[in-house]
PDB file of N, CA and C in Angstrom:
ATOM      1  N   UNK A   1      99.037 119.818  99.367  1.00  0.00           N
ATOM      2  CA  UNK A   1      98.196 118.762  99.901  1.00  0.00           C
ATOM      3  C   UNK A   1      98.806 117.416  99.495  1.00  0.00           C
ATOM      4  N   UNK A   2      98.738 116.694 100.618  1.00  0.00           N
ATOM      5  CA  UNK A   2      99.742 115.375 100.104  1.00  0.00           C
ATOM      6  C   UNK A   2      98.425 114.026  99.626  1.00  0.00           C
ATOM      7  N   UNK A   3      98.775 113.053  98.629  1.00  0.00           N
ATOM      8  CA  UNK A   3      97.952 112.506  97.982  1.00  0.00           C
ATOM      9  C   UNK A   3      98.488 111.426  98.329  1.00  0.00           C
ATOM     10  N   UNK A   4      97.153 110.479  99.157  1.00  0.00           N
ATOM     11  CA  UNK A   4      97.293 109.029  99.645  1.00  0.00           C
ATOM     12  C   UNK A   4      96.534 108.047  98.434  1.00  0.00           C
ATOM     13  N   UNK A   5      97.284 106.970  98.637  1.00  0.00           N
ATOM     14  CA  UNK A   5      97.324 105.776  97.708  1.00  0.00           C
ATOM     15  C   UNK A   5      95.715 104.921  98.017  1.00  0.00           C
ATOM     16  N   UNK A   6      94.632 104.806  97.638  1.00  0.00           N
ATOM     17  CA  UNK A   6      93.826 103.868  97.614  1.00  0.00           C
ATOM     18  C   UNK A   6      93.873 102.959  96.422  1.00  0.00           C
ATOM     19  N   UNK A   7      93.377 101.949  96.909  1.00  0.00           N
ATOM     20  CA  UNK A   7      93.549 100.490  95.304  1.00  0.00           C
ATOM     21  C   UNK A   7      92.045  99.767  96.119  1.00  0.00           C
ATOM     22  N   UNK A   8      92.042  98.883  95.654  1.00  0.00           N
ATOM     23  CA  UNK A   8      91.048  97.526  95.547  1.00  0.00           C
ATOM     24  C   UNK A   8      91.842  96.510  95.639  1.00  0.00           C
ATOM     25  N   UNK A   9      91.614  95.433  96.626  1.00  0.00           N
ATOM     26  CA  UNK A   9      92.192  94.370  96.604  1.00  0.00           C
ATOM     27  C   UNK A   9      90.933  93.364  96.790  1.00  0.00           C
ATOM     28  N   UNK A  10      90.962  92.926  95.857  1.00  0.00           N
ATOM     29  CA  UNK A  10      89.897  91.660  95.444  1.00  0.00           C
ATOM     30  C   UNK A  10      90.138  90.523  95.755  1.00  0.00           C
ATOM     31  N   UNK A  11      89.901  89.857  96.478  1.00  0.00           N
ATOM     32  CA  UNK A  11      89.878  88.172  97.538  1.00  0.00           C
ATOM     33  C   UNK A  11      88.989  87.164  96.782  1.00  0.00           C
ATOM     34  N   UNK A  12      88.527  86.178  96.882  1.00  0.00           N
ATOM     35  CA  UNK A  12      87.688  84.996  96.563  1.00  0.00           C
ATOM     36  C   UNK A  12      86.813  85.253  96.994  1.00  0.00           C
ATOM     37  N   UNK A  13      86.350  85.636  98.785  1.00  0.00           N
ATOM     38  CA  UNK A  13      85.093  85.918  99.408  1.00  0.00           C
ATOM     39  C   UNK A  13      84.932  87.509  99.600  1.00  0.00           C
ATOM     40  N   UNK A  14      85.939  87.785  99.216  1.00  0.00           N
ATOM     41  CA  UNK A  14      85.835  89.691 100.032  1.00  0.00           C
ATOM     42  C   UNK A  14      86.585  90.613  99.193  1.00  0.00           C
ATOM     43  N   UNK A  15      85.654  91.952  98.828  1.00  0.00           N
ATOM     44  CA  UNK A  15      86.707  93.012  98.139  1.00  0.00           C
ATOM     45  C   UNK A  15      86.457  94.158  98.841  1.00  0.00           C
ATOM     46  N   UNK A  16      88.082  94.274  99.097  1.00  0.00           N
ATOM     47  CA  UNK A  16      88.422  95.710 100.326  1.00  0.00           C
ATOM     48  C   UNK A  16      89.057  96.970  99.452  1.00  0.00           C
ATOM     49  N   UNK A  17      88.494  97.757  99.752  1.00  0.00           N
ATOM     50  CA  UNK A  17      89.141  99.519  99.596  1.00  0.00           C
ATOM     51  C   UNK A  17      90.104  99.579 100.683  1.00  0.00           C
ATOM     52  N   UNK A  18      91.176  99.306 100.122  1.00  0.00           N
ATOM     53  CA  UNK A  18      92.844  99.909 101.054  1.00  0.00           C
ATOM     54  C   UNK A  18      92.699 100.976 100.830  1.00  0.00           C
ATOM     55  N   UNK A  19      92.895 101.952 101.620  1.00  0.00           N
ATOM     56  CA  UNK A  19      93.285 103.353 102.002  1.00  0.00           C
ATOM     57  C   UNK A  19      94.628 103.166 102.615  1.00  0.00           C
ATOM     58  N   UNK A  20      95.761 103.802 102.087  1.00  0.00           N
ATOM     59  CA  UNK A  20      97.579 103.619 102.521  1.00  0.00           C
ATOM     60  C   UNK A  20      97.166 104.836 103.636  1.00  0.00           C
ATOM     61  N   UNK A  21      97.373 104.703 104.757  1.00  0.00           N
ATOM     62  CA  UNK A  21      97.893 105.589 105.979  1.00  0.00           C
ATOM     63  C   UNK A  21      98.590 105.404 106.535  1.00  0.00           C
ATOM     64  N   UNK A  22      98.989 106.344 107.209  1.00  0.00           N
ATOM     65  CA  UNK A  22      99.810 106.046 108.126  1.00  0.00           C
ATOM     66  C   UNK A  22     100.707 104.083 107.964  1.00  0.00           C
ATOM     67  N   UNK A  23     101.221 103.801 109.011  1.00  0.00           N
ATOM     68  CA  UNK A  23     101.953 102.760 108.628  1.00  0.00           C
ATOM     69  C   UNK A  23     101.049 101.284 108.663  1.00  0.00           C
ATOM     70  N   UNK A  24      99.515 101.365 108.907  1.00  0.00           N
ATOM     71  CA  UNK A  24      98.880 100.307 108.903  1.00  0.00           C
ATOM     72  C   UNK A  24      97.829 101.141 107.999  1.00  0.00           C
ATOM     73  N   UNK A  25      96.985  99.644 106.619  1.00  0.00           N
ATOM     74  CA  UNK A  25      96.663 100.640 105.472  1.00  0.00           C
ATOM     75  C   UNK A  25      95.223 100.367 106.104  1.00  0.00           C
ATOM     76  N   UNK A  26      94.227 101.250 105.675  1.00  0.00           N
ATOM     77  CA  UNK A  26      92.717 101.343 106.437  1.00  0.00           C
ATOM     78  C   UNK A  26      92.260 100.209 105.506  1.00  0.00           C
ATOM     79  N   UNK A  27      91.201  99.457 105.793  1.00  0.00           N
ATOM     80  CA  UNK A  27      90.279  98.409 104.789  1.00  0.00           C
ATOM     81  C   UNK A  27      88.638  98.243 104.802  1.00  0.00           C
ATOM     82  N   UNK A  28      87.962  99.528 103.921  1.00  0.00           N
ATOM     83  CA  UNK A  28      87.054  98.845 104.337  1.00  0.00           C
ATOM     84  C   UNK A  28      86.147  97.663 103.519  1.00  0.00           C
ATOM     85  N   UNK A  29      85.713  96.796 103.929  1.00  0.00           N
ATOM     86  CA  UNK A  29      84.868  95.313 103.249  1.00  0.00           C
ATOM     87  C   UNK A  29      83.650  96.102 102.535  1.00  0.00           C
ATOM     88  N   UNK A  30      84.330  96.020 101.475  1.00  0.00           N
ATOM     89  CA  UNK A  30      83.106  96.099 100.288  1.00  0.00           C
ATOM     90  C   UNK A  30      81.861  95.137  99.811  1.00  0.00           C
ATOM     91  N   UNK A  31      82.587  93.635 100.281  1.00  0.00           N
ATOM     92  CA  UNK A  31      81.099  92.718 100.167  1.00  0.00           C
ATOM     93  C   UNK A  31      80.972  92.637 101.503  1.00  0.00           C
ATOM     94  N   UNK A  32      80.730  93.339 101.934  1.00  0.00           N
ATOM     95  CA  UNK A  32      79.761  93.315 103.571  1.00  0.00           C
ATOM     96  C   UNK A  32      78.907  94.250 104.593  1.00  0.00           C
ATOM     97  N   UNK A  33      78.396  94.603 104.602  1.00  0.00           N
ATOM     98  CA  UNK A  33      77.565  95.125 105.161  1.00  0.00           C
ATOM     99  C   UNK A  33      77.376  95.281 106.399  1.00  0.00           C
ATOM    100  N   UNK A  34      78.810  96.073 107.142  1.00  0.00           N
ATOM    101  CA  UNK A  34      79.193  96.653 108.906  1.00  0.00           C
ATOM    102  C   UNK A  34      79.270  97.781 108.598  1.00  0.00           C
ATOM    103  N   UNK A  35      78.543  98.591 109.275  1.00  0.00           N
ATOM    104  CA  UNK A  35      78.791  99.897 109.911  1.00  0.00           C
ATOM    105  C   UNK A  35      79.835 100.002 110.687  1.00  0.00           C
ATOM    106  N   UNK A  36      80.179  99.492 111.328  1.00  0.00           N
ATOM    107  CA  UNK A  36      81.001  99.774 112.453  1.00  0.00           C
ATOM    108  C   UNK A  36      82.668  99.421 112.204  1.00  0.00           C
ATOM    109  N   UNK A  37      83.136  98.819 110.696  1.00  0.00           N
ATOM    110  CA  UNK A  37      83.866  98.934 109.966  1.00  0.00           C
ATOM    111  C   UNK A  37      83.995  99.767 109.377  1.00  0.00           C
ATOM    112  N   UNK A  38      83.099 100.620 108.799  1.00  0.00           N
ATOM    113  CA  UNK A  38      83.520 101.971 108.294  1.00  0.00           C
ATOM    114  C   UNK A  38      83.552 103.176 109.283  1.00  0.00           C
ATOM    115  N   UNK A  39      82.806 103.004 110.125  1.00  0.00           N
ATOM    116  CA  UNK A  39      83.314 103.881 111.835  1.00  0.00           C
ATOM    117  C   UNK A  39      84.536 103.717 112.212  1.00  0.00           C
ATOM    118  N   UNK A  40      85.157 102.808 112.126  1.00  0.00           N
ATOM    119  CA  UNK A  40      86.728 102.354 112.685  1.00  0.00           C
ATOM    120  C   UNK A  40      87.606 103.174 111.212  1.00  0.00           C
ATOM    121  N   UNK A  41      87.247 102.781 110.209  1.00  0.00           N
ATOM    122  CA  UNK A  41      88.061 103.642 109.204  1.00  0.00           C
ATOM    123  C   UNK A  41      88.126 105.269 109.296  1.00  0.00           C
ATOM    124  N   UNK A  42      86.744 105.575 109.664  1.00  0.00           N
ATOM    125  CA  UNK A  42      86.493 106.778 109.496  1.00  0.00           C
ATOM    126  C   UNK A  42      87.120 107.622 110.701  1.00  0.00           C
ATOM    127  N   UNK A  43      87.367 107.212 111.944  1.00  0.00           N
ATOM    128  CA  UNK A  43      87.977 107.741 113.272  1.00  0.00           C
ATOM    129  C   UNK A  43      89.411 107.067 113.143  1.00  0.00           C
ATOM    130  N   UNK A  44      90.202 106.607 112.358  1.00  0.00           N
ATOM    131  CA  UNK A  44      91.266 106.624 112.412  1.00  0.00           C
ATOM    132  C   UNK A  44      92.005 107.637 111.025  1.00  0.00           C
ATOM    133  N   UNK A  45      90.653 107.466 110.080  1.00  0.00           N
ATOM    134  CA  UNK A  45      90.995 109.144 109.246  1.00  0.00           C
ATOM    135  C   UNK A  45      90.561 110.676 109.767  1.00  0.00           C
ATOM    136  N   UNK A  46      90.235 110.442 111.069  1.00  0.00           N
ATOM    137  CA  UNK A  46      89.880 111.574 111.751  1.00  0.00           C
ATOM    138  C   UNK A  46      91.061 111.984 112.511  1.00  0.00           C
ATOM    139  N   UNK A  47      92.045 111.008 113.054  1.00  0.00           N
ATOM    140  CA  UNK A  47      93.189 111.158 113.527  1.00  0.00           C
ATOM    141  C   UNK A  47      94.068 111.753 112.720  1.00  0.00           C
ATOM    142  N   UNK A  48      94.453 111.084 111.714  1.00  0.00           N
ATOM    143  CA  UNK A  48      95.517 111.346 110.638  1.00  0.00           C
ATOM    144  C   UNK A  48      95.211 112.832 110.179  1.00  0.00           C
ATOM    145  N   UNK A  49      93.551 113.047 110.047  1.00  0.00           N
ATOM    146  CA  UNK A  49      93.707 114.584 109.316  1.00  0.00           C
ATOM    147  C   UNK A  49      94.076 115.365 110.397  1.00  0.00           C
ATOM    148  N   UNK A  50      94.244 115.354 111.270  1.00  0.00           N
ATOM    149  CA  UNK A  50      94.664 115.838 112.803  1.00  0.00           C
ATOM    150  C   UNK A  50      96.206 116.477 112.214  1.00  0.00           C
ATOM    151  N   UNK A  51      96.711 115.992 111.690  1.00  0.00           N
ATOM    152  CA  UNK A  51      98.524 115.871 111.402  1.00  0.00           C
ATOM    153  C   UNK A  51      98.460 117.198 109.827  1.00  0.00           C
ATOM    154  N   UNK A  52      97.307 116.859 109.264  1.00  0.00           N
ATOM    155  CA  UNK A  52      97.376 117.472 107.985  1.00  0.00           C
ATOM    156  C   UNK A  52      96.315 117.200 107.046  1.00  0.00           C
ATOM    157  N   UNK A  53      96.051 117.851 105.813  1.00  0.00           N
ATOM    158  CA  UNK A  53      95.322 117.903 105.285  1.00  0.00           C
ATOM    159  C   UNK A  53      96.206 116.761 103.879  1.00  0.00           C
ATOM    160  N   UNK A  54      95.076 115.843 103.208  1.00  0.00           N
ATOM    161  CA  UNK A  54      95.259 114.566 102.278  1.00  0.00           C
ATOM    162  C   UNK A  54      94.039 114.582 101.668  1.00  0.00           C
ATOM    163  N   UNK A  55      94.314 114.323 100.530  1.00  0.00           N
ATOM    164  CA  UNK A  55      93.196 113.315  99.829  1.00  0.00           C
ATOM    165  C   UNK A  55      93.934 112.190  99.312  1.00  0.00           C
ATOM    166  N   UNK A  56      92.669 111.067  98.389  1.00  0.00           N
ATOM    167  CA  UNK A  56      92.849 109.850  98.004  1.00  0.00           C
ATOM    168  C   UNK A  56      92.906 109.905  96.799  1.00  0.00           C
ATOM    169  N   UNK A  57      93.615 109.283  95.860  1.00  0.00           N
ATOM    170  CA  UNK A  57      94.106 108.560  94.155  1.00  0.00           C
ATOM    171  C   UNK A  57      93.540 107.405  94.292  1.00  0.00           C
ATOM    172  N   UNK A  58      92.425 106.895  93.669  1.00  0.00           N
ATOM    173  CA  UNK A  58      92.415 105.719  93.418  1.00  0.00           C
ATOM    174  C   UNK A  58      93.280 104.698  92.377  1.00  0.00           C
ATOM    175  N   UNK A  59      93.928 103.907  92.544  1.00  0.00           N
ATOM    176  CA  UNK A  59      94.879 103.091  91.672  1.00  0.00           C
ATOM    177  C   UNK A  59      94.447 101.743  91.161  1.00  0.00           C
ATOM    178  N   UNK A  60      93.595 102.069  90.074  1.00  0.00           N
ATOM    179  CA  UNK A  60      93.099 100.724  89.837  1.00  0.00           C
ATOM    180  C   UNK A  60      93.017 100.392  88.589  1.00  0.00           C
ATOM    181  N   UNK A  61      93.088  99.146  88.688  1.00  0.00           N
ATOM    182  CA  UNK A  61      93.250  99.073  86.813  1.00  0.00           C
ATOM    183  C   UNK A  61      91.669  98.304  86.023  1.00  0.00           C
ATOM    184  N   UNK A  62      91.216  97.527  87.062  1.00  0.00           N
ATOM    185  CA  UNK A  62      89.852  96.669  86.888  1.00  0.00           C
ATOM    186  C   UNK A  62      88.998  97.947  86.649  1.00  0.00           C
ATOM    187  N   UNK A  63      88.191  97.257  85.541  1.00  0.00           N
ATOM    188  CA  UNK A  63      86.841  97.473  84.956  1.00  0.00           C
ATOM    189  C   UNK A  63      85.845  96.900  85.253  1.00  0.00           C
ATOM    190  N   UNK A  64      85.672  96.721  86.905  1.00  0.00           N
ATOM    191  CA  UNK A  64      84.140  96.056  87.228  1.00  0.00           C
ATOM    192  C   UNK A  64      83.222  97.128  88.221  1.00  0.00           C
ATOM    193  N   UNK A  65      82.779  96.729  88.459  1.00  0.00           N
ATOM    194  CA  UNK A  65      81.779  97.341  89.521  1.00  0.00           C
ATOM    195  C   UNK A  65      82.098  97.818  90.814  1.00  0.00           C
ATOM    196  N   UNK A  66      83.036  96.682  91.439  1.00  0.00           N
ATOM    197  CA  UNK A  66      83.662  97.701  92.323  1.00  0.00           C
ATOM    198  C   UNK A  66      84.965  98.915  92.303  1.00  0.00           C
ATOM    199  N   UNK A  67      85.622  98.788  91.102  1.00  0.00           N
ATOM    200  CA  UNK A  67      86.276  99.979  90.192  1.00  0.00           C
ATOM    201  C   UNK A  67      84.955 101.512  90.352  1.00  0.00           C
ATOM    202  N   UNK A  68      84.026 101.261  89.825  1.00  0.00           N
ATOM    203  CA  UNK A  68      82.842 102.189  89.748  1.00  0.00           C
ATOM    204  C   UNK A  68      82.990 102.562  91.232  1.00  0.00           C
ATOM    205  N   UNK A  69      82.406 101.883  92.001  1.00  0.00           N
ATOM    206  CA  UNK A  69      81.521 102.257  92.885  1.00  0.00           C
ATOM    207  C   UNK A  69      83.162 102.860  94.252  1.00  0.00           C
ATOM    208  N   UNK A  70      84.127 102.263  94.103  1.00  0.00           N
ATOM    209  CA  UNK A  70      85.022 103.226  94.956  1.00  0.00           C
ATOM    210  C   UNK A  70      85.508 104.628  94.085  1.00  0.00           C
ATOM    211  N   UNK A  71      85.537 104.494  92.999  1.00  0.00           N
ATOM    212  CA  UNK A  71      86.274 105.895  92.242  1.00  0.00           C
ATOM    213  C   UNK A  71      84.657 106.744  92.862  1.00  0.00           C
ATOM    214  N   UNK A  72      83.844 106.782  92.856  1.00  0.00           N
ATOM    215  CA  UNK A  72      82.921 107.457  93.233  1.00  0.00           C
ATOM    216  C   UNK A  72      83.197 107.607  94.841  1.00  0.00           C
ATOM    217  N   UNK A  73      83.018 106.409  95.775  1.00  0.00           N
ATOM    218  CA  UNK A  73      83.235 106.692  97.204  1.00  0.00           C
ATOM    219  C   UNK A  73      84.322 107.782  97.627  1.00  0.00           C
ATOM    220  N   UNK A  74      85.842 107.646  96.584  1.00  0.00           N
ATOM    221  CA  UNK A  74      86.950 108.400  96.440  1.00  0.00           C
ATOM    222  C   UNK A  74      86.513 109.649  96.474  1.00  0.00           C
ATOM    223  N   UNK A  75      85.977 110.092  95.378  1.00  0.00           N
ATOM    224  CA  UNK A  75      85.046 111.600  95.549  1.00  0.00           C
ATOM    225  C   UNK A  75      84.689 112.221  96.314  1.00  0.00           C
ATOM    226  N   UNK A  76      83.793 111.152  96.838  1.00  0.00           N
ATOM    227  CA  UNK A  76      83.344 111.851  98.319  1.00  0.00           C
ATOM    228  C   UNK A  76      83.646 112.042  99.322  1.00  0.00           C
ATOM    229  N   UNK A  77      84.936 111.100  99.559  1.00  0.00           N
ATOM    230  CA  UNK A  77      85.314 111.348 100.702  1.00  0.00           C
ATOM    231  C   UNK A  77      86.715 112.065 100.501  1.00  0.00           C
ATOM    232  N   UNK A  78      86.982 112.660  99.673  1.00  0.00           N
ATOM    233  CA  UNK A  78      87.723 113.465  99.274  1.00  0.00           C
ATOM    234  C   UNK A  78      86.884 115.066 100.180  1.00  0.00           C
ATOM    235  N   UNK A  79      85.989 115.013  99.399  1.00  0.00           N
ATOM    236  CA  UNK A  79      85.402 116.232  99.820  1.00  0.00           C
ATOM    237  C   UNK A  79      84.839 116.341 101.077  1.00  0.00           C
ATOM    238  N   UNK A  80      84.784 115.321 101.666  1.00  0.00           N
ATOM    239  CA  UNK A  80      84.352 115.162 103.522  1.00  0.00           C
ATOM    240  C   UNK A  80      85.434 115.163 103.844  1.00  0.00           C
ATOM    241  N   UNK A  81      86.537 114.653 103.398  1.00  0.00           N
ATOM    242  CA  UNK A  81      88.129 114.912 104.473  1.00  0.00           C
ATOM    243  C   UNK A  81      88.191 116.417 104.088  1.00  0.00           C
ATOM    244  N   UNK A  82      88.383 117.438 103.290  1.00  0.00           N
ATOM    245  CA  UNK A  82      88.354 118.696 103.194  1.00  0.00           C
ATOM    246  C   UNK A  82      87.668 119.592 103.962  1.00  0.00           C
ATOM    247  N   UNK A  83      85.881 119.241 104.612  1.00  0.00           N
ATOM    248  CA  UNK A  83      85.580 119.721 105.002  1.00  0.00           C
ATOM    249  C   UNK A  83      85.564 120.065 106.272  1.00  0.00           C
ATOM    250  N   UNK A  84      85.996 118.322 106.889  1.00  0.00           N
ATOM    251  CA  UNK A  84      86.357 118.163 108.007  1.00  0.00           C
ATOM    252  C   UNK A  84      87.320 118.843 108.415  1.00  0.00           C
ATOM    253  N   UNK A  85      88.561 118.605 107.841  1.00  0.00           N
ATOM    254  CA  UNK A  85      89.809 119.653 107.590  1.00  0.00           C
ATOM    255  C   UNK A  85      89.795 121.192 107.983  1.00  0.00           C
ATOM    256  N   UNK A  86      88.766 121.378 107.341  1.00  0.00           N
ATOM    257  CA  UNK A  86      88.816 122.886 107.526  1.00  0.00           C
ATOM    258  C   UNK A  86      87.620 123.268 109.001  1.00  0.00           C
ATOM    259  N   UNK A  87      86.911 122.315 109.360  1.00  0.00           N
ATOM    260  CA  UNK A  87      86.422 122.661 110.310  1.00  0.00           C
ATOM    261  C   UNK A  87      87.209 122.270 112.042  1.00  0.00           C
ATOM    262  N   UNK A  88      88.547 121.244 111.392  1.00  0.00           N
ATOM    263  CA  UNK A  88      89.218 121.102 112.597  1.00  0.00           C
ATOM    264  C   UNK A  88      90.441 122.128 112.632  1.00  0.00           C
ATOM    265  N   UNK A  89      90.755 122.998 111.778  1.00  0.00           N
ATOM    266  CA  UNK A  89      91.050 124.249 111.964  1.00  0.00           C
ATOM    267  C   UNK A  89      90.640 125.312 111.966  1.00  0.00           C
ATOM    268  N   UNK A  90      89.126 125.381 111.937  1.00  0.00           N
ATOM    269  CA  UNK A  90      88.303 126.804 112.358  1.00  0.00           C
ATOM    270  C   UNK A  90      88.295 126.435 114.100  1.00  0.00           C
ATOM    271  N   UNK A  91      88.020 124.849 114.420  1.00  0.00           N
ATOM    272  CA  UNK A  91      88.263 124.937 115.646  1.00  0.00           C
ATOM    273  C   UNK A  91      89.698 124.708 116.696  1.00  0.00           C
ATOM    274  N   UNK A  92      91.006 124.814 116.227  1.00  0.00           N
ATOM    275  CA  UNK A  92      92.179 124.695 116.433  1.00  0.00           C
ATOM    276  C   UNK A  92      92.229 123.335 116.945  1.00  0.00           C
ATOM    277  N   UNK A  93      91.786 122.483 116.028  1.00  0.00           N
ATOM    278  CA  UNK A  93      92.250 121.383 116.770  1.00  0.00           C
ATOM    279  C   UNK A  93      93.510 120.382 115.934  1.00  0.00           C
ATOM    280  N   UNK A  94      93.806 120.933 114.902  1.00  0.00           N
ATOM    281  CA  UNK A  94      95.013 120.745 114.350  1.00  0.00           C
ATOM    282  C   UNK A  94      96.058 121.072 114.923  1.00  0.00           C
ATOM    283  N   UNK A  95      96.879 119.757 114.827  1.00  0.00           N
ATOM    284  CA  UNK A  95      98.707 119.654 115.293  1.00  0.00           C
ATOM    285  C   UNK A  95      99.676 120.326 114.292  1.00  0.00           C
ATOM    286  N   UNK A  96      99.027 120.909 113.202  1.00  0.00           N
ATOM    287  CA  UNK A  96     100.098 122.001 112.253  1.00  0.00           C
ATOM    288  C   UNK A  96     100.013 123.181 112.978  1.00  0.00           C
ATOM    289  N   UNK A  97      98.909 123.527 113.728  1.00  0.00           N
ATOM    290  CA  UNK A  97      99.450 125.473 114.574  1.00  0.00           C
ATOM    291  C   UNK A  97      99.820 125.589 115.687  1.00  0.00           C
TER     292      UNK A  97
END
């Protein structure tokens, strides 16, 4: 299973969860409150698991709150890309067979 790079990149007005994919990195806005930003992340990690099965490393060195609250998001969506994973090859819709 190959292991993708997430970090925190902390701005003045905005702190984003980079997810490294593919050759453009996913971002979603942690001080903000869109749905439809994490829909756009989430269907372009629906693509990629298409290719193969990944999880996320978080790489962070900060001790604040948003350190907390993505090493936790990391978790979970660790275990939703897995499940997904395995349900887009119970239904052959993976590009590995």
């Amino acid at each position: 299973m190959e292991t993708k790079k997430a970090t925190i990149r902390r701005e003045e007005t905005n702190t984003f969860l980079v997810l490294e994919v593919g050759e453009t990195p996913l971002e979603i806005i942690l001080t903000d409150d869109n749905p439809n930003n994490i829909k756009q992340v989430f269907n372009s990690l629906l693509k990629e698991l298409k290719k193969g099965i990944f999880e996320f490393s978080l790489e962070d060195e900060g001790k604040d709150l948003f350190q907390n609250i993505c090493t936790e998001y990391i978790v979970q969506l660790n275990v939703e890309i897995k499940a997904i994973y395995d349900e887009l090859v119970d239904y052959e819709l993976t590009e590995e067979q």
